[in-house]
Protein backbone atom coordinates (compact mmCIF):
# COMPACT_ATOMS: atom_id res chain seq x y z
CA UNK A 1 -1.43 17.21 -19.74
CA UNK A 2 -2.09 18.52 -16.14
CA UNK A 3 -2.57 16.14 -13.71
CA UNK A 4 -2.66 15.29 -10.21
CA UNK A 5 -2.88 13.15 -7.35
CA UNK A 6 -5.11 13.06 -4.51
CA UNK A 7 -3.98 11.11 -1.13
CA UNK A 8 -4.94 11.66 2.54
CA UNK A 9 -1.44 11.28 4.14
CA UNK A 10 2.15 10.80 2.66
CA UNK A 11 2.68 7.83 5.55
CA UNK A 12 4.27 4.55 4.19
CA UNK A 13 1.35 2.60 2.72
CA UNK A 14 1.34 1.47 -0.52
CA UNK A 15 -1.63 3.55 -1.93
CA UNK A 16 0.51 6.18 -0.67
CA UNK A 17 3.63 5.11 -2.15
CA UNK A 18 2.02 4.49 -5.35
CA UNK A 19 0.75 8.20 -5.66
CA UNK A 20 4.01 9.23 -5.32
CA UNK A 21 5.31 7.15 -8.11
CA UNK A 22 2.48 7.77 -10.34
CA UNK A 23 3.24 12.02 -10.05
CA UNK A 24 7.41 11.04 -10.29
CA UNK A 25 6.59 9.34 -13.59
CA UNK A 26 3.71 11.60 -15.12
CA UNK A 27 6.65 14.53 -14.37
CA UNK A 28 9.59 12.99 -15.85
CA UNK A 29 7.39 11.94 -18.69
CA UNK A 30 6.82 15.89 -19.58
CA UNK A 31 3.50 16.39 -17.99
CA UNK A 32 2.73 19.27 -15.84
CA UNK A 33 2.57 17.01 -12.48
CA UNK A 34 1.11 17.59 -8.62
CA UNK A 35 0.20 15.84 -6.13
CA UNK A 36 -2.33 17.07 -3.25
CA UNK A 37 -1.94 15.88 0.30
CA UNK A 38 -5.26 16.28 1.96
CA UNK A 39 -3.38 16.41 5.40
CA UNK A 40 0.46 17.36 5.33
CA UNK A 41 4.02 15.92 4.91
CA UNK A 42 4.92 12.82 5.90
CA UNK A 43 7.58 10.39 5.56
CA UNK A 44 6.73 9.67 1.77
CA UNK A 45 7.11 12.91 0.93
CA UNK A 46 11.29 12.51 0.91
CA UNK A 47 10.70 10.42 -2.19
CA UNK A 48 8.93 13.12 -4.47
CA UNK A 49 10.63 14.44 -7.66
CA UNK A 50 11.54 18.26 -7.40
CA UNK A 51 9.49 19.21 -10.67
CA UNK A 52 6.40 17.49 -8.91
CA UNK A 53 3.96 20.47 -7.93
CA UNK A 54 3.23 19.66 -4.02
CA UNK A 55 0.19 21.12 -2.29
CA UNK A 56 -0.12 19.93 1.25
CA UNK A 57 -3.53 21.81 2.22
CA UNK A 58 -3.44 20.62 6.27
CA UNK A 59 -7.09 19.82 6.40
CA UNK A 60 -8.91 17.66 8.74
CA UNK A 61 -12.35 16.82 8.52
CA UNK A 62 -14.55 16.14 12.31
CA UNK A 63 -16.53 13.26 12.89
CA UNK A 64 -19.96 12.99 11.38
CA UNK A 65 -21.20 12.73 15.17
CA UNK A 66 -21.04 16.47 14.63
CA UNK A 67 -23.04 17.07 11.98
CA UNK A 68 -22.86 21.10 12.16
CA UNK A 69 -18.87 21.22 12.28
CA UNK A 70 -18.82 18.39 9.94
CA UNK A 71 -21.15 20.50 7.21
CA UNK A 72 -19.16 23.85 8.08
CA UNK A 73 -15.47 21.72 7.54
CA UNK A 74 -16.75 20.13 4.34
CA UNK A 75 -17.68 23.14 2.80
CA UNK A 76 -14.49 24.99 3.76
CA UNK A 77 -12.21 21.50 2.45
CA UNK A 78 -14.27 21.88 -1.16
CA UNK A 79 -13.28 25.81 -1.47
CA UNK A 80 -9.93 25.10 -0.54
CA UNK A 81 -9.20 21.76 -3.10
CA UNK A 82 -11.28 23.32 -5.68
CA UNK A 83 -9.50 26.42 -5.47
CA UNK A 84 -6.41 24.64 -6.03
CA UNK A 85 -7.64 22.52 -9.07
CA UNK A 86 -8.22 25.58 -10.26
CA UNK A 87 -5.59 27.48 -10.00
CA UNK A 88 -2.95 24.89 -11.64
CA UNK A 89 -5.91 24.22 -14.28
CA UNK A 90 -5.99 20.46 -13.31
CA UNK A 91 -7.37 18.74 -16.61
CA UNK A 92 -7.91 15.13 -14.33
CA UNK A 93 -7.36 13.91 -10.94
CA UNK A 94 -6.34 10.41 -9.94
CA UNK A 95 -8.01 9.83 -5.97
CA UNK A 96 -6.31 7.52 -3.84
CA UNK A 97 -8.40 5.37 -0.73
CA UNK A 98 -11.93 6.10 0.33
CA UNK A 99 -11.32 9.24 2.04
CA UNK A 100 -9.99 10.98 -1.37
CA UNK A 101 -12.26 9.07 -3.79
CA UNK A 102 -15.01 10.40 -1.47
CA UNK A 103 -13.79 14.39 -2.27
CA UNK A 104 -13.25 13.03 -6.17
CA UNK A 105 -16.81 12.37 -6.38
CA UNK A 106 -17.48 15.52 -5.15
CA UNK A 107 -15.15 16.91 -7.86
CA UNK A 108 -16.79 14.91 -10.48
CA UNK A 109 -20.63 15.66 -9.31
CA UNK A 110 -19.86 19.63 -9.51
CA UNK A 111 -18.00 18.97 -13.28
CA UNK A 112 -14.70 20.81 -11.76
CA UNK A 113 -12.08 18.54 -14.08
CA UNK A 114 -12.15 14.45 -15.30
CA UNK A 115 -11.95 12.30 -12.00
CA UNK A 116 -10.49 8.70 -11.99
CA UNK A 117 -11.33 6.89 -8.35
CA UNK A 118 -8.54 4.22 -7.39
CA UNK A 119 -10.06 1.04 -5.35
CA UNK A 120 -6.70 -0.32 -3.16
CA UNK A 121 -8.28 -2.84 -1.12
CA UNK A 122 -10.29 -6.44 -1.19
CA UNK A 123 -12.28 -4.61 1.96
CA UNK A 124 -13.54 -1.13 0.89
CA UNK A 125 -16.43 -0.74 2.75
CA UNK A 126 -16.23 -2.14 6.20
CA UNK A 127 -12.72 -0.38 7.55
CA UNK A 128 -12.75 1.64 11.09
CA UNK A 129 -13.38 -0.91 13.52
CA UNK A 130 -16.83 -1.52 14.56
CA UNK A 131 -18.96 0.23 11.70
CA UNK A 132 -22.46 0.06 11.55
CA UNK A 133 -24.15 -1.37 8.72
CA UNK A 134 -25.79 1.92 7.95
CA UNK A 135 -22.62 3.55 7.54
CA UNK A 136 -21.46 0.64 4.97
CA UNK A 137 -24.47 1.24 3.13
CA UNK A 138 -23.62 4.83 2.78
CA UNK A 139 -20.12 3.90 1.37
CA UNK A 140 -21.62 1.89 -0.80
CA UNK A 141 -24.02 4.09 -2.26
CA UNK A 142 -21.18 6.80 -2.88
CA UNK A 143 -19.11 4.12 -4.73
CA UNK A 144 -22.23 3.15 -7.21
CA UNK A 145 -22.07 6.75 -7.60
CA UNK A 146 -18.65 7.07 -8.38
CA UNK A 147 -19.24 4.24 -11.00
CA UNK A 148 -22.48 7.09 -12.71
CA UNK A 149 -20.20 10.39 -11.81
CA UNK A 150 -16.52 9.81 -12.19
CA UNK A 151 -14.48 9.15 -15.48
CA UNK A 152 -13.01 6.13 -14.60
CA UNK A 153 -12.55 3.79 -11.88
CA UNK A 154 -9.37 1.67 -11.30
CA UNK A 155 -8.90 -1.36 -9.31
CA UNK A 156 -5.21 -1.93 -8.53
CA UNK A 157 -5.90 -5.79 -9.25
CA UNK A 158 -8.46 -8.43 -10.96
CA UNK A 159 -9.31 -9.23 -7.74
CA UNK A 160 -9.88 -5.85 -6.32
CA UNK A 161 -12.03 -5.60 -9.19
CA UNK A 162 -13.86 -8.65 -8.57
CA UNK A 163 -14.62 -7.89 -4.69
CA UNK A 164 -15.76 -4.12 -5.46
CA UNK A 165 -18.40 -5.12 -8.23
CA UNK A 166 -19.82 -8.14 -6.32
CA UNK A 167 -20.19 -6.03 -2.91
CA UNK A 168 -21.68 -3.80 -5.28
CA UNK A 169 -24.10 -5.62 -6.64
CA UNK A 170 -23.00 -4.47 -10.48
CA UNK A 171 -22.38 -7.50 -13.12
CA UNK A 172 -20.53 -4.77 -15.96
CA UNK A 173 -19.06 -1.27 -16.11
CA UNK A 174 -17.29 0.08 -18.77
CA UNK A 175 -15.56 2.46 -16.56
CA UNK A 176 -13.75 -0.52 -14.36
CA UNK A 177 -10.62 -0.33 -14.83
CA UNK A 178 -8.02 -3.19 -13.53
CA UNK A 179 -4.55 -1.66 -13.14
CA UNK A 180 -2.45 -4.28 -11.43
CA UNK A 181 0.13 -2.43 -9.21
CA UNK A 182 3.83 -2.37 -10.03
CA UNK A 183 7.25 -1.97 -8.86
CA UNK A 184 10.54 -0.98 -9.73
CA UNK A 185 13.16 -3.62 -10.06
CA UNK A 186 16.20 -3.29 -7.64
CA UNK A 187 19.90 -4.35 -8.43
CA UNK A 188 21.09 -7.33 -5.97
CA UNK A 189 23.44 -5.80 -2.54
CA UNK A 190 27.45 -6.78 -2.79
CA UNK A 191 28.12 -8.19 0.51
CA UNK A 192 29.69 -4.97 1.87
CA UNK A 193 26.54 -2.60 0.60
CA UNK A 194 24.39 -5.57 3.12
CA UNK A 195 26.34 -5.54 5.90
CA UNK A 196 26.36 -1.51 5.82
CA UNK A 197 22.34 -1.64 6.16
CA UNK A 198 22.29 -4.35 8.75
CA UNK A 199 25.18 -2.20 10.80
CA UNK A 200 22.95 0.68 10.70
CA UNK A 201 19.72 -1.50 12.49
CA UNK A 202 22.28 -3.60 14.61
CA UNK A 203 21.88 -6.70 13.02
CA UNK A 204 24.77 -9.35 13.41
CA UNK A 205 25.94 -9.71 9.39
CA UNK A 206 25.90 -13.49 10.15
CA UNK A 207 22.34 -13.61 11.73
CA UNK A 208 19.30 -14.64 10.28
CA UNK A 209 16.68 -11.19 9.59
CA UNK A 210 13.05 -11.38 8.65
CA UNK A 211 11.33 -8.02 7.15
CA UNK A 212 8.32 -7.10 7.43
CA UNK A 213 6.35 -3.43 6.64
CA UNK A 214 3.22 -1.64 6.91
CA UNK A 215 1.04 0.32 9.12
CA UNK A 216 0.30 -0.75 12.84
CA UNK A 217 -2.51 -2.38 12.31
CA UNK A 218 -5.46 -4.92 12.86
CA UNK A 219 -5.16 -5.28 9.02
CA UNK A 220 -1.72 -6.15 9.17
CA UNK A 221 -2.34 -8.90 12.15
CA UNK A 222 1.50 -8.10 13.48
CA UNK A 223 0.16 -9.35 16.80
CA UNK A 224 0.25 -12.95 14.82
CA UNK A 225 3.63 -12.11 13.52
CA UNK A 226 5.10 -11.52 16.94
CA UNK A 227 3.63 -14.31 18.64
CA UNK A 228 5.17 -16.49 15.93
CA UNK A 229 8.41 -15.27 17.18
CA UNK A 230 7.84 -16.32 20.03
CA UNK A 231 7.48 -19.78 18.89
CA UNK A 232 10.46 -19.51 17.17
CA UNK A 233 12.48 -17.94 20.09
CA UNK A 234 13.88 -21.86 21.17
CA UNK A 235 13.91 -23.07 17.78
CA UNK A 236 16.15 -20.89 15.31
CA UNK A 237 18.19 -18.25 15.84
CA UNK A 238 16.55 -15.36 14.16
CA UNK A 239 15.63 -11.63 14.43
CA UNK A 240 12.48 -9.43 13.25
CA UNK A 241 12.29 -6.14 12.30
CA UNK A 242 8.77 -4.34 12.03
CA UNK A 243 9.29 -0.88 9.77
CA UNK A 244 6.38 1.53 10.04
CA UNK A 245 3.88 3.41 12.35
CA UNK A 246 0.41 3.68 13.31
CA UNK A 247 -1.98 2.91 16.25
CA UNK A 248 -0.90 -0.13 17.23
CA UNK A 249 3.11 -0.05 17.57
CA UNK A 250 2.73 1.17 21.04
CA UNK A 251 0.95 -2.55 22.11
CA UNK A 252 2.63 -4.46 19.51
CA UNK A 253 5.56 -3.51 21.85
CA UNK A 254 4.13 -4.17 24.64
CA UNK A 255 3.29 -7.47 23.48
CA UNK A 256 6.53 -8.62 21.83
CA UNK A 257 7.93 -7.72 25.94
CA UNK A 258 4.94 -9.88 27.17
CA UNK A 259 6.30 -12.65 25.00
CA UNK A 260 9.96 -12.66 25.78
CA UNK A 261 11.37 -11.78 22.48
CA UNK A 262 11.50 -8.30 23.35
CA UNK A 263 15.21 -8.35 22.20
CA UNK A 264 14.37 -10.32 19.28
CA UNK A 265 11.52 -7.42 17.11
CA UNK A 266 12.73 -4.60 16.66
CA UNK A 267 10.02 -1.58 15.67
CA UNK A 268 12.39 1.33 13.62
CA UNK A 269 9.38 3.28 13.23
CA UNK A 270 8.82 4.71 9.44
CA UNK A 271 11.76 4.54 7.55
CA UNK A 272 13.39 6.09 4.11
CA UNK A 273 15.30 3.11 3.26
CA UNK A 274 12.86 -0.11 3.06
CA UNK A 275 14.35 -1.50 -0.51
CA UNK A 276 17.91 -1.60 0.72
CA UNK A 277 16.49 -3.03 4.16
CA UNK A 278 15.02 -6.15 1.90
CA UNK A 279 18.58 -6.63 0.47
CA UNK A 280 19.92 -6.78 3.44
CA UNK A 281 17.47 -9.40 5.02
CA UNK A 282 16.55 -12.84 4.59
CA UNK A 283 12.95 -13.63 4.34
CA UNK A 284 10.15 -10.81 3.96
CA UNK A 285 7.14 -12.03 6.09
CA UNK A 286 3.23 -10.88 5.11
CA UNK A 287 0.74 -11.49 7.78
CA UNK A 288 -2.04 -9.28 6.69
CA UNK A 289 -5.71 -10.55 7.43
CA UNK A 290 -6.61 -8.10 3.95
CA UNK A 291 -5.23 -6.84 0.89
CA UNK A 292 -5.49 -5.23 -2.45
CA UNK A 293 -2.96 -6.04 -4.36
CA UNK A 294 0.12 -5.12 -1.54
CA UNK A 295 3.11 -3.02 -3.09
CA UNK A 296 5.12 -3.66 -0.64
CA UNK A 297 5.25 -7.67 -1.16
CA UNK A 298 5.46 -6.55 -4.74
CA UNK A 299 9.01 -4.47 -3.35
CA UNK A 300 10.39 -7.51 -1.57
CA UNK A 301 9.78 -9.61 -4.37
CA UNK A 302 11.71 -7.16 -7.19
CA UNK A 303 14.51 -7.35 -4.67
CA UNK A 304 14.61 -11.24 -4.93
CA UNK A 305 13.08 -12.43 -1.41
CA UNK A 306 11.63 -15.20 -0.89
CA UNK A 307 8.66 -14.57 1.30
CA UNK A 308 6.14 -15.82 3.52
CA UNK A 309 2.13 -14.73 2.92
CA UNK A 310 -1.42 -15.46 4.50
CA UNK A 311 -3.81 -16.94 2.50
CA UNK A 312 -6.40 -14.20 1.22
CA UNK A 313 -7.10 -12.65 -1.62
CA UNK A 314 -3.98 -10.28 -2.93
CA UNK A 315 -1.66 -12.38 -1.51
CA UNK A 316 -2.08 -15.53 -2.96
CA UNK A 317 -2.19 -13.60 -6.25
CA UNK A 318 1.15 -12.95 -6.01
CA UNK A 319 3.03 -15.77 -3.86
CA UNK A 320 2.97 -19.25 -6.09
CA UNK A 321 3.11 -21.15 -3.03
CA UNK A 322 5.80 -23.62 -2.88
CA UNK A 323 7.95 -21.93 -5.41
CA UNK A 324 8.32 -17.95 -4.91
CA UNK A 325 7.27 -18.60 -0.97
CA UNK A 326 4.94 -20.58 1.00
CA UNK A 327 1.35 -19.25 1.94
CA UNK A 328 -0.34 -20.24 5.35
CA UNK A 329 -3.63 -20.01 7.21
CA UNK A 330 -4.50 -16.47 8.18
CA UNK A 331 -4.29 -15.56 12.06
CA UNK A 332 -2.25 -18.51 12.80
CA UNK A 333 1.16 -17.64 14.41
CA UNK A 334 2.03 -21.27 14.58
CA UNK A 335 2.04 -21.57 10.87
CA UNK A 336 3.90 -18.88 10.10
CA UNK A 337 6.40 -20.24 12.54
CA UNK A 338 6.61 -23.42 11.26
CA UNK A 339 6.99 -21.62 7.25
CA UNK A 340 9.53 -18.85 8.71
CA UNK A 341 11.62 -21.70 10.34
CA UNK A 342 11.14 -23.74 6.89
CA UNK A 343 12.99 -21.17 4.59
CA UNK A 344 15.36 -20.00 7.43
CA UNK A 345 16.66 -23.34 7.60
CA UNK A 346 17.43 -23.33 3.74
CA UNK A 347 19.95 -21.18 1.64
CA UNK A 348 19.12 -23.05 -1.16
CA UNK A 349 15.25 -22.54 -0.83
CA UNK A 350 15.43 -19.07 -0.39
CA UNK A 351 17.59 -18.23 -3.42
CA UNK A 352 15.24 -20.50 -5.79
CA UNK A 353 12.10 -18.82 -4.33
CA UNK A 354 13.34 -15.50 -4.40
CA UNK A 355 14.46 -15.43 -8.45
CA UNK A 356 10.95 -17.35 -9.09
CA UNK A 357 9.49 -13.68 -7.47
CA UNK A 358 11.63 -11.69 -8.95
CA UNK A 359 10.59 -13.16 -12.59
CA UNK A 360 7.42 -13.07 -11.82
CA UNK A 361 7.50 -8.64 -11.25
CA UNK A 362 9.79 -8.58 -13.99
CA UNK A 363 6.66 -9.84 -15.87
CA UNK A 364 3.86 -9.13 -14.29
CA UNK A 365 4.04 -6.45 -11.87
CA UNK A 366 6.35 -3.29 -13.30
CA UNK A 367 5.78 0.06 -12.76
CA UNK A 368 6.29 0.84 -16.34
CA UNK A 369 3.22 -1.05 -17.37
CA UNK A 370 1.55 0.99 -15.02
CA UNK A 371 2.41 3.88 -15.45
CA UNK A 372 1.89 3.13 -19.58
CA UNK A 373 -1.95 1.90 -18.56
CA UNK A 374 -2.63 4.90 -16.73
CA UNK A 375 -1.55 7.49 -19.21
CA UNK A 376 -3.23 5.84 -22.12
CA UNK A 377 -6.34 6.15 -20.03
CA UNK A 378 -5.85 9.81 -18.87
CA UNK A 379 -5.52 10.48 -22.59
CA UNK A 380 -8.27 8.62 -23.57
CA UNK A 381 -10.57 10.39 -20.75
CA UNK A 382 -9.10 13.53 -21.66
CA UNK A 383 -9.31 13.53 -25.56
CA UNK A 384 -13.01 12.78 -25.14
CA UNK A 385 -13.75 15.86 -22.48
């Protein structure tokens, strides 16, 4: 089978990240593999197999508030992806986020190979800041579309699922598809393998970390996560470190100096090594104000953390509060706080909650049952074109 991915970026996010694993897998499983990266390489793109076929095309769309260049791009982004689906005689493409599903609709309207859009989020339609209701409609009308046009639709949860179909206003599709997310499970660190990691971010081996990853920001609320450091800056002795990148670092900074603990977040940036980073660190921290079903909770979890999670959808699918970790109120620093300090202040806690997660990806959430889901369906879509 040939078959590829479609993502805008290879930054660290988990749609990102699981694009990437789905091309690793469909290539070490014998099929003729590629993944297309609307924009270009990123810090993902480290992580993808040698007998993946990579096509990064460099393409940026302009706003819509210029309709003319906006026509003019479009048209020269659809000669320039379709070319390439045809060249390497794509049989299906998997589209990642809105910004690809968007282009697979295209693909699917104009019958250039079997589409399959991929729904990551609980909020689809409203993302960009301050959006206008008209341009929500508009989303939504390309996603009932999508649900005529394309092959297949996957939701990367139930509750993904769920959300998508009631803010569409459709009781039953046959071409939903829920395909929980999934992880690899990671062996435990000796002591020596964890204090190598925590040398290399200047961590003291003895003091206590808390992880936490994903893009800079307002989805991820790390303004909520800092100022819960503060809170804790007089009552435990602990550190955080932030891994990733995006719009906000620059005032999370800013804010974590505004605070005091300054000395006490540290922002790495994106990094290569996030999985070891979770072995080496105590307590992996969630304080997202939206989800889908988040892969990189999923990652902390299949390295045995216990964690910490806000209360919305995605999250409290995973965490089984008061036994894997403890879920709080959402954009409330002093309840995180007050569940940080509660786990720090435990060994024994953190051990119990952090086998209850890993069981619970060893049976729910691994990437082989993904990966299995998704090829049966490829197969099933492509048997019947």
């Amino acid at each position: 089978m040939k078959v590829a991915q479609l993502i805008q970026t290879m930054a660290m996010g988990g749609a990102e990240h699981l694009a990437v694993q789905i091309a690793n897998a469909q290539a070490e499983a014998g099929n003729e593999s590629y993944l297309y990266v609307i924009e270009g390489p990123g810090p993902l793109s480290a992580k993808i197999r040698p007998d993946v076929g990579v096509k990064y095309f460099e393409y940026r769309r302009p706003s819509l508030r210029n309709p003319f260049k906006f026509i003019k791009s479009a048209i020269k982004g659809y000669a320039l992806f379709t070319s390439q689906i045809k060249s390497n005689d794509i049989e299906l493409i998997q589209t990642h986020l809105p910004g690809s599903n968007f282009w697979g609709l295209v693909f699917a309207i104009t019958n250039k190979c079997a589409v399959v859009s991929t729904v990551h989020n609980n909020c689809e339609f409203g993302y960009g800041g301050s959006v206008s209701q008209a341009r929500i409609k508009l989303r939504k009308n390309a996603y009932r579309q999508m649900f005529k046009k394309c092959d297949a639709v996957v939701a990367v949860s139930d509750l993904v699922a769920e959300s998508l179909t009631a803010e569409l206003g459709i009781k039953h599709s046959n071409k939903l598809v829920s395909v929980p997310n999934g992880v690899s499970i990671y062996p435990p660190f000796k002591l020596d393998e964890k204090n190598a990691v925590r040398d290399k971010y200047d961590i003291g081996h003895d003091e206590l970390l808390v992880l936490a990853a994903g893009r800079h920001c307002e989805q991820k609320n790390f303004r909520a996560l800092i100022e819960s450091m503060g809170i804790l800056s007089n009552r435990i002795n602990c550190r955080l470190i932030i891994a990733g990148d995006g719009p906000l670092r620059r005032t999370h900074q800013q804010h974590a100096g505004r605070l005091g603990v300054a000395d006490k977040v540290l922002f790495p940036g994106n990094i290569n090594d996030l999985p070891d980073l979770m072995r080496a660190s105590d307590l992996y921290v969630m304080s997202s104000r939206w989800e889908g079903l988040p892969l990189v909770l999923l990652e902390a979890m299949a390295c045995g953390m216990a964690n910490v999670g806000t209360a919305i959808e995605g999250i409290e699918e995973v965490i089984v509060d008061g036994k894997s970790g403890l879920v709080v109120e959402s954009d409330n620093p002093k309840a995180l706080a007050d569940a940080i300090e509660e786990l720090l202040s435990s060994d024994q806690k953190r051990v119990e909650f952090g086998a209850v997660a890993l069981e619970i990806v060893k049976q729910k959430y691994s990437f082989e049952r993904v990966n299995k889901d998704l090829t049966e369906l490829y197969n099933k879509i492509v048997k019947v074109k």
